[in-house]
C-alpha atoms as a PDB file:
ATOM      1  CA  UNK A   1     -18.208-133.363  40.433  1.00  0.00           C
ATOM      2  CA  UNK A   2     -17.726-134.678  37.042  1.00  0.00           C
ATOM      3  CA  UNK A   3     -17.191-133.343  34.022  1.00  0.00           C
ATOM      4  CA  UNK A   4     -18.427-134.841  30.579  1.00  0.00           C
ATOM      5  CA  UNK A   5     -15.626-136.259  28.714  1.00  0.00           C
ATOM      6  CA  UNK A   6     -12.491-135.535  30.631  1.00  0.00           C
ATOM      7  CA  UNK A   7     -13.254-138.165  32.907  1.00  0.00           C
ATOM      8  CA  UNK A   8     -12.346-136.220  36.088  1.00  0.00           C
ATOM      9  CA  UNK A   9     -13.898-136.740  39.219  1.00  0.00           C
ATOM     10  CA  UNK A  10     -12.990-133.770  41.519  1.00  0.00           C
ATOM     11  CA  UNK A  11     -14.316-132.460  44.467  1.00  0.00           C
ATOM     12  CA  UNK A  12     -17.890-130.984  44.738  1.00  0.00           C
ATOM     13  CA  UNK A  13     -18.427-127.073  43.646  1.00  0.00           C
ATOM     14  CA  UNK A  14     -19.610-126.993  47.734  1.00  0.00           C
ATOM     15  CA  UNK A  15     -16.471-128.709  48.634  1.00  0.00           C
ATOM     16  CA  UNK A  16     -14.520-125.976  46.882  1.00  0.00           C
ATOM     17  CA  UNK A  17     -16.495-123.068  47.346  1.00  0.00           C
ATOM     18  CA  UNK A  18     -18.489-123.607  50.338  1.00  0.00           C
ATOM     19  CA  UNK A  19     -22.626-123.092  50.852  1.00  0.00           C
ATOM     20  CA  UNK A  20     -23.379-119.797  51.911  1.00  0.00           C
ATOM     21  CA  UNK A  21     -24.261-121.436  55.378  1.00  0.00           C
ATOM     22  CA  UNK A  22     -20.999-123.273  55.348  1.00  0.00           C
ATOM     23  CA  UNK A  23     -19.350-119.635  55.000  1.00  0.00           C
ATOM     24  CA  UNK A  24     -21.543-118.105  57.749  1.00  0.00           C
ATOM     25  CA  UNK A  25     -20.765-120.866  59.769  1.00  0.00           C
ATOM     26  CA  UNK A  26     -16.919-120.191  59.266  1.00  0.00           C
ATOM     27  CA  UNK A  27     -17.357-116.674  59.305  1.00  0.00           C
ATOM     28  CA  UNK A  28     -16.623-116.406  55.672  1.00  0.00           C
ATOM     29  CA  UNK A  29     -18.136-113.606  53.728  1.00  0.00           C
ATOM     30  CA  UNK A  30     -17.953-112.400  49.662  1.00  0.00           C
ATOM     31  CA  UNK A  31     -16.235-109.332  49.653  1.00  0.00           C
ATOM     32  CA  UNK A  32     -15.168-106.690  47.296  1.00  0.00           C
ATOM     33  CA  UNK A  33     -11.296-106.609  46.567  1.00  0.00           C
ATOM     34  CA  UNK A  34      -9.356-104.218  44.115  1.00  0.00           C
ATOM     35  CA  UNK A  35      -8.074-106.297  41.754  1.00  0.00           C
ATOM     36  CA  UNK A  36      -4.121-104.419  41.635  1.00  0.00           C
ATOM     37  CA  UNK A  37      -4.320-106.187  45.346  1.00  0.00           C
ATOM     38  CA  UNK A  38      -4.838-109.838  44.227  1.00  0.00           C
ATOM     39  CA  UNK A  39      -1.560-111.783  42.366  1.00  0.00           C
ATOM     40  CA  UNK A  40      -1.300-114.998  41.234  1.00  0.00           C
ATOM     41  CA  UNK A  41      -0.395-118.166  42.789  1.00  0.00           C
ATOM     42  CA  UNK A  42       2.894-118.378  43.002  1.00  0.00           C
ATOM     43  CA  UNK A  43       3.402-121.515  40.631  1.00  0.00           C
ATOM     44  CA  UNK A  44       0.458-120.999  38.721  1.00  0.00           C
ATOM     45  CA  UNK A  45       1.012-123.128  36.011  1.00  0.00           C
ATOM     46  CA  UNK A  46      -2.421-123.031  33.766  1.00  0.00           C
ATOM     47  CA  UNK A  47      -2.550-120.936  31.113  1.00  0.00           C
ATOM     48  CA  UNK A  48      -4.826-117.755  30.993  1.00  0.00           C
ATOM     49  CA  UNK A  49      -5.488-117.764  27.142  1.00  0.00           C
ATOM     50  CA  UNK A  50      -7.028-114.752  24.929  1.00  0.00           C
ATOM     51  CA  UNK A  51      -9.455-117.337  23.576  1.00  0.00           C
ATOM     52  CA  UNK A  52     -13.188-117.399  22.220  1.00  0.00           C
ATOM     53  CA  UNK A  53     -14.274-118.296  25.964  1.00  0.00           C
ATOM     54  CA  UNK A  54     -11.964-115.492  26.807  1.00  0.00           C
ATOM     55  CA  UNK A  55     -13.608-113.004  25.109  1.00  0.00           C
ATOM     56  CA  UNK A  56     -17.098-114.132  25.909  1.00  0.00           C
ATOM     57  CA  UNK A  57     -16.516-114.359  29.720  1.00  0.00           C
ATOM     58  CA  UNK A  58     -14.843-110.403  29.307  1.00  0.00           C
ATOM     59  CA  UNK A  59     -18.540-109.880  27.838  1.00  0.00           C
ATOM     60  CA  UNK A  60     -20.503-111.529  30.388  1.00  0.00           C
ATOM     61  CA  UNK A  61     -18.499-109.716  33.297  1.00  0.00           C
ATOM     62  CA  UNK A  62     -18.410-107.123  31.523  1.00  0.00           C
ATOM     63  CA  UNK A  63     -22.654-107.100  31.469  1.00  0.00           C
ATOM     64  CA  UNK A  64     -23.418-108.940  34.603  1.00  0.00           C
ATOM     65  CA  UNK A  65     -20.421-108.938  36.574  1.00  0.00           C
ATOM     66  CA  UNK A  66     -18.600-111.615  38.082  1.00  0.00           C
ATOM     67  CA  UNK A  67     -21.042-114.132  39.578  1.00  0.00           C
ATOM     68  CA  UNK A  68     -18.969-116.685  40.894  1.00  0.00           C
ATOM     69  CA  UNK A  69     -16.653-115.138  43.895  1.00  0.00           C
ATOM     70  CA  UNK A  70     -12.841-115.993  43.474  1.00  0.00           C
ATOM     71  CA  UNK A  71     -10.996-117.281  46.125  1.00  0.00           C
ATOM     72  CA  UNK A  72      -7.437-115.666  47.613  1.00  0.00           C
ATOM     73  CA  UNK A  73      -5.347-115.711  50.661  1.00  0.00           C
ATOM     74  CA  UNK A  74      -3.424-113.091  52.651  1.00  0.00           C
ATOM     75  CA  UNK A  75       0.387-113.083  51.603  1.00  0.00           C
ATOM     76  CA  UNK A  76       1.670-111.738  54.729  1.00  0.00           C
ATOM     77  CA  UNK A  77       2.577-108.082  53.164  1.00  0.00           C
ATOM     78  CA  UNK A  78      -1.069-106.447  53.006  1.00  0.00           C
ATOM     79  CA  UNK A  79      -2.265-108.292  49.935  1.00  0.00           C
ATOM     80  CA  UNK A  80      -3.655-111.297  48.800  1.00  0.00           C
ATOM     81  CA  UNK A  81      -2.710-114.460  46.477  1.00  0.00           C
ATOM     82  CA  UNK A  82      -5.368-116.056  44.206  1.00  0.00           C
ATOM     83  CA  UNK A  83      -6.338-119.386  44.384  1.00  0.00           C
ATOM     84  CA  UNK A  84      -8.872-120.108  42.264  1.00  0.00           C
ATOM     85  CA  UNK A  85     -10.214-117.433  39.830  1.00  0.00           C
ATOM     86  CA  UNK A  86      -7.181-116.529  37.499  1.00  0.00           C
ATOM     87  CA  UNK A  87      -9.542-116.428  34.376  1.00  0.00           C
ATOM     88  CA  UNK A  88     -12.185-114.330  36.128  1.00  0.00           C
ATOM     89  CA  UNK A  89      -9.041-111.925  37.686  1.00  0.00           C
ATOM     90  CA  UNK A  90      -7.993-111.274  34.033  1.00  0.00           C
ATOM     91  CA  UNK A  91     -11.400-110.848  32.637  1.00  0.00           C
ATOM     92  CA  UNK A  92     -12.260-108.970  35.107  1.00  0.00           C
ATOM     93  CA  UNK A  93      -9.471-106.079  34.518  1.00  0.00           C
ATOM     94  CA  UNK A  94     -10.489-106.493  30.675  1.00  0.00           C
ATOM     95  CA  UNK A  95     -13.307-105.181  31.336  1.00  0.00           C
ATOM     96  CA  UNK A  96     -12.889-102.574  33.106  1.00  0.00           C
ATOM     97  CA  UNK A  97     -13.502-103.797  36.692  1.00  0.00           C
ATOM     98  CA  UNK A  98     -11.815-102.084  39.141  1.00  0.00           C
ATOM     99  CA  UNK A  99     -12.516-104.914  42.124  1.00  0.00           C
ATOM    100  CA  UNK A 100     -13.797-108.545  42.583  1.00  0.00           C
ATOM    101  CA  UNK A 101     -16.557-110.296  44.532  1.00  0.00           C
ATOM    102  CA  UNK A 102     -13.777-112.440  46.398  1.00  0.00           C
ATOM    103  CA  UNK A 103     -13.644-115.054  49.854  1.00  0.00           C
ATOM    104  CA  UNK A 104     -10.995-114.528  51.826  1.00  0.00           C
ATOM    105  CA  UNK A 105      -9.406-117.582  53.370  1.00  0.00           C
ATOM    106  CA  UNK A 106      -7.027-118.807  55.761  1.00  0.00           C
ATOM    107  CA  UNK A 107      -4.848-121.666  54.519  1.00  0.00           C
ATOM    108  CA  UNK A 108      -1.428-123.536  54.171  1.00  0.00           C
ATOM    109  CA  UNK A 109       0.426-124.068  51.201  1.00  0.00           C
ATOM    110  CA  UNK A 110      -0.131-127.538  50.706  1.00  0.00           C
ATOM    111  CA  UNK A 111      -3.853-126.862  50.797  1.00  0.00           C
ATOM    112  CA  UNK A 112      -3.681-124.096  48.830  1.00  0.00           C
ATOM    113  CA  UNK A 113      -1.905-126.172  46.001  1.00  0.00           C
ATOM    114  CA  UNK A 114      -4.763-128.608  45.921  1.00  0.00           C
ATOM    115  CA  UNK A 115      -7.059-126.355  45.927  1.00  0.00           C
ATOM    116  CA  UNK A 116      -5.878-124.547  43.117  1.00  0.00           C
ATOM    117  CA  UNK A 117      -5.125-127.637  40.664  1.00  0.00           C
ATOM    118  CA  UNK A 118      -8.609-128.934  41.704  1.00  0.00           C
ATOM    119  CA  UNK A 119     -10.461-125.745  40.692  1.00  0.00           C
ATOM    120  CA  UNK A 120      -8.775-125.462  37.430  1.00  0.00           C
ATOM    121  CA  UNK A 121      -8.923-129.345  36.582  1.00  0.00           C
ATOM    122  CA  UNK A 122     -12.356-128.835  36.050  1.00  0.00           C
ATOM    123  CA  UNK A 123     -11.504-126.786  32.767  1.00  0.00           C
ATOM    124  CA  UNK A 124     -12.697-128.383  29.808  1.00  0.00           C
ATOM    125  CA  UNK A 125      -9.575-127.471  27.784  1.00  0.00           C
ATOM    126  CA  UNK A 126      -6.260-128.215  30.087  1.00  0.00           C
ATOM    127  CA  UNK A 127      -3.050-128.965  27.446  1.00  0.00           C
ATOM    128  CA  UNK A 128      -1.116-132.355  28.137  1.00  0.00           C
ATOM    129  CA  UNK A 129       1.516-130.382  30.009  1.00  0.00           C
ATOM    130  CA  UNK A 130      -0.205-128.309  32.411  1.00  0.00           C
ATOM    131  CA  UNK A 131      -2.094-131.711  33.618  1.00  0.00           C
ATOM    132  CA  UNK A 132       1.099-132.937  34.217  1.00  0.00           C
ATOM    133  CA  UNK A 133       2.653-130.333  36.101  1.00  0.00           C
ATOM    134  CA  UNK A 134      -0.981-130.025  37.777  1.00  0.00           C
ATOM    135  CA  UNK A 135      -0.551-133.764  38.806  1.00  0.00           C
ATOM    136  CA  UNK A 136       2.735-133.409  39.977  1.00  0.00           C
ATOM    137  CA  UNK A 137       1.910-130.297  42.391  1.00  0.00           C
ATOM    138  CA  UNK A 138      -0.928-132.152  43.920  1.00  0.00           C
ATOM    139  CA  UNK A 139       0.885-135.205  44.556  1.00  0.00           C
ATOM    140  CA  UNK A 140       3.865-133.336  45.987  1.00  0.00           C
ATOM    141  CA  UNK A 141       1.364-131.692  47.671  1.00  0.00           C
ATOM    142  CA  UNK A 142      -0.413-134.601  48.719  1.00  0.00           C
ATOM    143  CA  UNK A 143       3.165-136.004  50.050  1.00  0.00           C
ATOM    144  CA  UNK A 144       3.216-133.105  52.305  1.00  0.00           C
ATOM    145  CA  UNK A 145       0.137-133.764  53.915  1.00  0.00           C
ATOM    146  CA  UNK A 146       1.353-137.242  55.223  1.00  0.00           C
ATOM    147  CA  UNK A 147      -0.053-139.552  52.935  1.00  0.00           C
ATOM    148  CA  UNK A 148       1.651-142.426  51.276  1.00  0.00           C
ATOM    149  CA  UNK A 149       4.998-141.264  49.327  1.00  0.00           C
ATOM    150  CA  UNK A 150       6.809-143.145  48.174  1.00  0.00           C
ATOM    151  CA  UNK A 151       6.569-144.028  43.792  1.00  0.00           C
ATOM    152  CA  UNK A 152       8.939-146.268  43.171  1.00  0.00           C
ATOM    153  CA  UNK A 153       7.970-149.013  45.784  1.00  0.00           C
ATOM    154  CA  UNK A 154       5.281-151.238  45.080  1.00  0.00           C
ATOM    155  CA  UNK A 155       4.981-152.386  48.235  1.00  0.00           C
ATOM    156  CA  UNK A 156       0.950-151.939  49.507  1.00  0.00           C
ATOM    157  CA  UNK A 157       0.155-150.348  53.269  1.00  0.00           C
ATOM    158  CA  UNK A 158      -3.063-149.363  54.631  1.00  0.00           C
ATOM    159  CA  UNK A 159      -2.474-145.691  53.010  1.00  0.00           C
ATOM    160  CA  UNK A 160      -2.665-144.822  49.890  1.00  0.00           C
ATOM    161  CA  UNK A 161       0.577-143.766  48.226  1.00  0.00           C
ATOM    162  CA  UNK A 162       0.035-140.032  46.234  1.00  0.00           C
ATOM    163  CA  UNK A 163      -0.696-141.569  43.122  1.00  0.00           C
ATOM    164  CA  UNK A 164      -3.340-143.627  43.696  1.00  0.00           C
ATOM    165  CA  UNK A 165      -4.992-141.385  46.166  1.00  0.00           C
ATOM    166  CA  UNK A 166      -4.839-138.432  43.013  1.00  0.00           C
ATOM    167  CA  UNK A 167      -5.951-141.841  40.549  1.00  0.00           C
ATOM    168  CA  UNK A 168      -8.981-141.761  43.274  1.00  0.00           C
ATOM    169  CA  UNK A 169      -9.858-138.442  43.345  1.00  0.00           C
ATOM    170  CA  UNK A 170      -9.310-137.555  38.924  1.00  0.00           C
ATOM    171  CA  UNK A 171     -10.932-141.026  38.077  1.00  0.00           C
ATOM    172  CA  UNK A 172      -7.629-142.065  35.988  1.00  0.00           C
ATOM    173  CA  UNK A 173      -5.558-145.021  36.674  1.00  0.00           C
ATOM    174  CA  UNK A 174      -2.705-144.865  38.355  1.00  0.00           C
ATOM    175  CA  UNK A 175      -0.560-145.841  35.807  1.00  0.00           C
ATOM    176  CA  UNK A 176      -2.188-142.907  33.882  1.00  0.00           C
ATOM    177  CA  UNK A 177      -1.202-140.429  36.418  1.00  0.00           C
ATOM    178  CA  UNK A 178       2.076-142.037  36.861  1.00  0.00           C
ATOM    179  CA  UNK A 179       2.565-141.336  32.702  1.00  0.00           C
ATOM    180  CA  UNK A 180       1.406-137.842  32.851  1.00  0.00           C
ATOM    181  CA  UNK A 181       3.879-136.812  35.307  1.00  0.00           C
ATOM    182  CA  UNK A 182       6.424-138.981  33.314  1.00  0.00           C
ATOM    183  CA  UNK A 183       5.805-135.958  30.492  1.00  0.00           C
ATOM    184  CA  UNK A 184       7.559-133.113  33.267  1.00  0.00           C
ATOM    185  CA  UNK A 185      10.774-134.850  32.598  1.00  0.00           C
ATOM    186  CA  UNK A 186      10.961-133.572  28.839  1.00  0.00           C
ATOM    187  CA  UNK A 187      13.074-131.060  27.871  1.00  0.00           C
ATOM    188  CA  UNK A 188      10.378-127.653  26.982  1.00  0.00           C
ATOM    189  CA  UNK A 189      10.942-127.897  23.323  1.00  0.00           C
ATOM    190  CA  UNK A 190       9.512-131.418  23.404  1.00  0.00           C
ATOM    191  CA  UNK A 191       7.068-130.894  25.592  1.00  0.00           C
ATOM    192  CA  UNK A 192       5.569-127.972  24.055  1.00  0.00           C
ATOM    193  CA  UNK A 193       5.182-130.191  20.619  1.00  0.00           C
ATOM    194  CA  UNK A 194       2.996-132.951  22.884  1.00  0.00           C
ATOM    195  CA  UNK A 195       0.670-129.267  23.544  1.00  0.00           C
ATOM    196  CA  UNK A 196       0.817-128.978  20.226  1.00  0.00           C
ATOM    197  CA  UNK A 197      -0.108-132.966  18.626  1.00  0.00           C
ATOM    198  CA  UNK A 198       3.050-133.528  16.855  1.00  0.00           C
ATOM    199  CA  UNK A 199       4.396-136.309  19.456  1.00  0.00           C
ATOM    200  CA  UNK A 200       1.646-138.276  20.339  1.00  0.00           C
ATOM    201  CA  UNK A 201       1.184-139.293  24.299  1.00  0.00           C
ATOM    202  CA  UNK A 202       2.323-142.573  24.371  1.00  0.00           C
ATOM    203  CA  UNK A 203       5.588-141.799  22.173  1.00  0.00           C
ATOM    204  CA  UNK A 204       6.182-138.920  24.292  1.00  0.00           C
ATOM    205  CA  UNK A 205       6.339-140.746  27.902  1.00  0.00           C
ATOM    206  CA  UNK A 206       8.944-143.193  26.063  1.00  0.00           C
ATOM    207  CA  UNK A 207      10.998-140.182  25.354  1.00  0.00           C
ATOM    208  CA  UNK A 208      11.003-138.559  28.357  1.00  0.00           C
ATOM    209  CA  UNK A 209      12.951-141.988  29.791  1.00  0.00           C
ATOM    210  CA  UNK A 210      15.493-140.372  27.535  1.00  0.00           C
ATOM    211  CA  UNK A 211      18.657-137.983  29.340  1.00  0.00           C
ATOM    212  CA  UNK A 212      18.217-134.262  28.486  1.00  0.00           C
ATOM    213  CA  UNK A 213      20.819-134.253  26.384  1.00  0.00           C
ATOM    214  CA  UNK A 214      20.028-137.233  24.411  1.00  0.00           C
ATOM    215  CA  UNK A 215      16.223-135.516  24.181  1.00  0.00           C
ATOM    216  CA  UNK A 216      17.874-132.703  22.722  1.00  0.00           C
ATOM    217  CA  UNK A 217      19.849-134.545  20.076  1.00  0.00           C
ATOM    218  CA  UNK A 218      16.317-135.943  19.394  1.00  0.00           C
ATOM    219  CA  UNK A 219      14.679-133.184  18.909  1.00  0.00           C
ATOM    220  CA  UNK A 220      16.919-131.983  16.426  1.00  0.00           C
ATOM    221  CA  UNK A 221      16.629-135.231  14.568  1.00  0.00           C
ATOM    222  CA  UNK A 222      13.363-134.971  14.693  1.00  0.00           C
ATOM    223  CA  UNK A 223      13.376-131.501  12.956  1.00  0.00           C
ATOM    224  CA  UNK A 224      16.054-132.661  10.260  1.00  0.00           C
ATOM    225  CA  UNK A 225      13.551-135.303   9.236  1.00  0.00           C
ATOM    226  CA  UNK A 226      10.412-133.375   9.133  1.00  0.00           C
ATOM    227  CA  UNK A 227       8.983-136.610  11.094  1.00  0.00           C
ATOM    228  CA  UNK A 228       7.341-137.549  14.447  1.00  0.00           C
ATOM    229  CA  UNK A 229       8.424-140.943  16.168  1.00  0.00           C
ATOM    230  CA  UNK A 230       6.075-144.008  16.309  1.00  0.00           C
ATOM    231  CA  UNK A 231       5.756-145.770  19.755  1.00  0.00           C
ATOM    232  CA  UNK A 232       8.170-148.460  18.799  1.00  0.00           C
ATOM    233  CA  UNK A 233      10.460-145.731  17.661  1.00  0.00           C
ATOM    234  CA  UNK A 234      10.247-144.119  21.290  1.00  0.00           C
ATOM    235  CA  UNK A 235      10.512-147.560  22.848  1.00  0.00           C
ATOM    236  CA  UNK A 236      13.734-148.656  20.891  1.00  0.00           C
ATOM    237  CA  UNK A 237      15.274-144.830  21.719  1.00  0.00           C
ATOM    238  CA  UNK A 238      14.186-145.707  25.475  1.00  0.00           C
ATOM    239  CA  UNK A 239      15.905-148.581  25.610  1.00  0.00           C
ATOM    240  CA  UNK A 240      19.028-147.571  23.995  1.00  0.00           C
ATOM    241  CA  UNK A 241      19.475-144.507  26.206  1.00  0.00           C
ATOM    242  CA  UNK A 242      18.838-146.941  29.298  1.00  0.00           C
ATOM    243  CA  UNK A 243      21.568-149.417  27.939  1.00  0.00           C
ATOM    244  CA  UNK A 244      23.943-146.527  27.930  1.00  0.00           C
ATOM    245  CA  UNK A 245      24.387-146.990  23.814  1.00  0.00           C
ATOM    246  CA  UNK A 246      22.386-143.833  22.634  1.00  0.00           C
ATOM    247  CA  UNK A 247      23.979-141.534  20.263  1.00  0.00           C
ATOM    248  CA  UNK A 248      23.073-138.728  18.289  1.00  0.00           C
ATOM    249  CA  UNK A 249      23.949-141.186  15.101  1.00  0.00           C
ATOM    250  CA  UNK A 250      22.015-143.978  16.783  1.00  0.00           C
ATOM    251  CA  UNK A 251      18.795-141.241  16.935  1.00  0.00           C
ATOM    252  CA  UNK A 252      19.290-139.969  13.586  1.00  0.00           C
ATOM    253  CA  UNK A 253      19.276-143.105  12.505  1.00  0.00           C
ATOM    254  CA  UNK A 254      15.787-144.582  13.468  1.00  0.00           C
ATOM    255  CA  UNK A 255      14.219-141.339  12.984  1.00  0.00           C
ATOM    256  CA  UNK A 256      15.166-141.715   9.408  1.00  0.00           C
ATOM    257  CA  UNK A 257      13.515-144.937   9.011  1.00  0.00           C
ATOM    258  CA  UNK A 258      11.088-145.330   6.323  1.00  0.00           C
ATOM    259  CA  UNK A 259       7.742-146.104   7.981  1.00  0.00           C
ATOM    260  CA  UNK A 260       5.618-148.272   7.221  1.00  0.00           C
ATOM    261  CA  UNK A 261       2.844-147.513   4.497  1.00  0.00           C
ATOM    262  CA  UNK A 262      -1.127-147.881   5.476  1.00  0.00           C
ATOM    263  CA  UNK A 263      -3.251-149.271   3.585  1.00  0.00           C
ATOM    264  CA  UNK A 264      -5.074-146.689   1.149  1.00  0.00           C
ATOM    265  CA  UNK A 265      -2.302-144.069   1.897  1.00  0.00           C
ATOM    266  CA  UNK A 266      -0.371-141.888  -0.569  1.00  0.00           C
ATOM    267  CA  UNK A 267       3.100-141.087  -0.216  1.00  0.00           C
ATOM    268  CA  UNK A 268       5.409-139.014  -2.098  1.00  0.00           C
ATOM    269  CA  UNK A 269       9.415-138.928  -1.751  1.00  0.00           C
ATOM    270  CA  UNK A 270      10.316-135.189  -0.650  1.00  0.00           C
ATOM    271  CA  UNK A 271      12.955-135.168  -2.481  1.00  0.00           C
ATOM    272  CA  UNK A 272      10.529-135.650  -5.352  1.00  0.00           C
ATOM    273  CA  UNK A 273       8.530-132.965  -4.320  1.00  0.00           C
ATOM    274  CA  UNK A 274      11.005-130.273  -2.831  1.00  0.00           C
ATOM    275  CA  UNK A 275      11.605-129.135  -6.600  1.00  0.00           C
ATOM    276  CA  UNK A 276       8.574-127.537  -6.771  1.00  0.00           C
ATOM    277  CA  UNK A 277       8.778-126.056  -3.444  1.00  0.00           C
ATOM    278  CA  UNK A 278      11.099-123.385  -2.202  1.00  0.00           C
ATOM    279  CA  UNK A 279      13.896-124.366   0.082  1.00  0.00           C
ATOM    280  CA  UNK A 280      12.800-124.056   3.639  1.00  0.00           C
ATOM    281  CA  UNK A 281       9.348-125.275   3.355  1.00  0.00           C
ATOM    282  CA  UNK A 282       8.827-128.472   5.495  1.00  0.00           C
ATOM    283  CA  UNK A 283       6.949-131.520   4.959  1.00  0.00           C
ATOM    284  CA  UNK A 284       3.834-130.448   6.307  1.00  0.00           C
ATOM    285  CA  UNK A 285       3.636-126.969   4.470  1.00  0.00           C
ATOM    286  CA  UNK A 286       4.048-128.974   1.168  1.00  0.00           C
ATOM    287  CA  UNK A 287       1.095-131.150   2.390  1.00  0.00           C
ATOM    288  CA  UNK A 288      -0.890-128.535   3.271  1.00  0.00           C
ATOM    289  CA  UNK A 289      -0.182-126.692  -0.187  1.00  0.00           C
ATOM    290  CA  UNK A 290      -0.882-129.668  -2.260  1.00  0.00           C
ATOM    291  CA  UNK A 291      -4.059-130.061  -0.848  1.00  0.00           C
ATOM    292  CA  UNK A 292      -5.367-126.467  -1.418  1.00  0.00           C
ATOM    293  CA  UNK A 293      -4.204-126.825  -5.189  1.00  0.00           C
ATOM    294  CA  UNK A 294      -6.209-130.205  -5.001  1.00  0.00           C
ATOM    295  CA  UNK A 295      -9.344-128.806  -3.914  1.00  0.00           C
ATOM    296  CA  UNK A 296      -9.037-126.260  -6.224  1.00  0.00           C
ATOM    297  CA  UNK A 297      -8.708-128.185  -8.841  1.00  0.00           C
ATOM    298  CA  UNK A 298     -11.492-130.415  -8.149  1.00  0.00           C
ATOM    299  CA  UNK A 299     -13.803-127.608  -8.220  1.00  0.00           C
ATOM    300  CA  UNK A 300     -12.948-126.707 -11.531  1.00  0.00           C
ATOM    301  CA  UNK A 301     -13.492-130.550 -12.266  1.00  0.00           C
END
């Protein structure tokens, strides 16, 4: 199945939720489970968000109920984990519902991890870090299974090693795969500003090459100059931490560069500018103020 513009290539909806035949066949049948029964995944790692979508599936189960069954296992003390169907689980006991149209079925952890990232890959909004951690599980998972393992030969057999067989299966390259997973070795306060667009993704898998302590000496560079790193920032940082020669006065020093100026692009000197702002207010709340007094201005123009 593939999804329009996150180029993912997943399984089939029948390969992950079986034909009704397929489930008579297996003996599987929908059935009605109180929702205070079913927990999550143990290392659920997507988000369940109080979005717009949120809201409007809480309306639509709330009208028509939940059409699309959810899929748990037993967990060996009378009730059951969830699989696939967090969202619905949540919306569910939003509105109201007391139980869930659910499958019951029988299955190992390994194939319980893939079928888990698999379902929820097929989200249209996943953040940069919870595709990495999702690509990560599944190769581990993947490992476990007895495929190819090893990532840091190159050497080529008749199996596929994890990545490429998870490049196969997501339609990425393998390289990208190999990057995204790069992004789990980020300390959290870096890798919640990739989720957030302030480090772009190529900058970001430089960094990560960085040791934890050296990303945290970063970080705080980064903060003290109100700036974001450019690839060739990251790359130079890389390097330097893999020569054994970075230093918190080393990082504070290229993240002070001046960049370079576009073409057509106005810049001011904050030290210019932080006389008309109070203290604490950081580059990008300046920016944004200055533009609201611009537009005002212009429509009193």
């Amino acid at each position: 199945m593939t999804r329009k513009g996150s180029n993912i290539s997943l399984k089939s909806y029948e390969d992950i939720f079986t034909t009704e035949e397929k489930r008579q066949e297996t003996g599987e049948q929908i059935v009605m489970v109180p929702v205070k029964q079913i927990h999550e995944f143990k290392n659920h790692l997507f988000k369940v968000l109080d979005d717009e979508d949120m809201k409007k599936t809480i309306d639509s189960i709330r009208e028509y109920g939940v059409l699309v069954p959810v899929i748990i296992r037993p967990d060996g003390n009378g009730e059951y984990e969830m699989i696939s169907g967090h969202r619905r689980r949540y919306a569910s006991i939003m509105a109201g519902k007391q139980e869930v149209p659910a499958i019951i079925r029988e299955m190992d952890d390994d194939t319980a991890t893939i079928l888990m990232v698999d379902s929820n890959l097929q989200r249209e909004h996943i953040l940069p870090s919870e595709r990495a951690k999702a690509y990560k599980m599944k190769m581990e998972a993947l490992k476990h299974q007895g495929k190819r393992t090893d990532l840091t030969s190159c050497q080529v057999g008749t199996r596929l090693r994890a990545d490429e067989e998870l490049a196969k299966q997501t339609g990425e390259s393998a390289r990208t795969v190999q990057r995204f997973v790069r992004l789990n070795s980020l300390i959290p306060e870096l890798l919640e500003l990739v989720d957030e667009r302030k480090i772009a993704f190529n900058p970001a898998v430089e960094i990560s090459y960085m040791k934890p302590e050296e990303q945290k000496d970063f970080y705080e560079a980064m903060e003290i100059a109100q700036t974001t790193p450019s690839l060739s920032q990251a790359q130079r940082l890389k390097k330097s931490s893999q020569e054994g020669t970075c230093n918190a006065e080393f990082i504070e020093r290229i993240m002070e560069e001046e960049k370079k100026n576009p073409l057509n692009r106005v810049v001011f000197d904050s030290s210019i500018l932080k006389k008309y702002f109070p203290q604490q207010t950081t580059a990008r709340e300046m920016e944004i103020q200055i533009l609201q007094i611009l537009e005002q201005w212009s429509k009193k123009a």
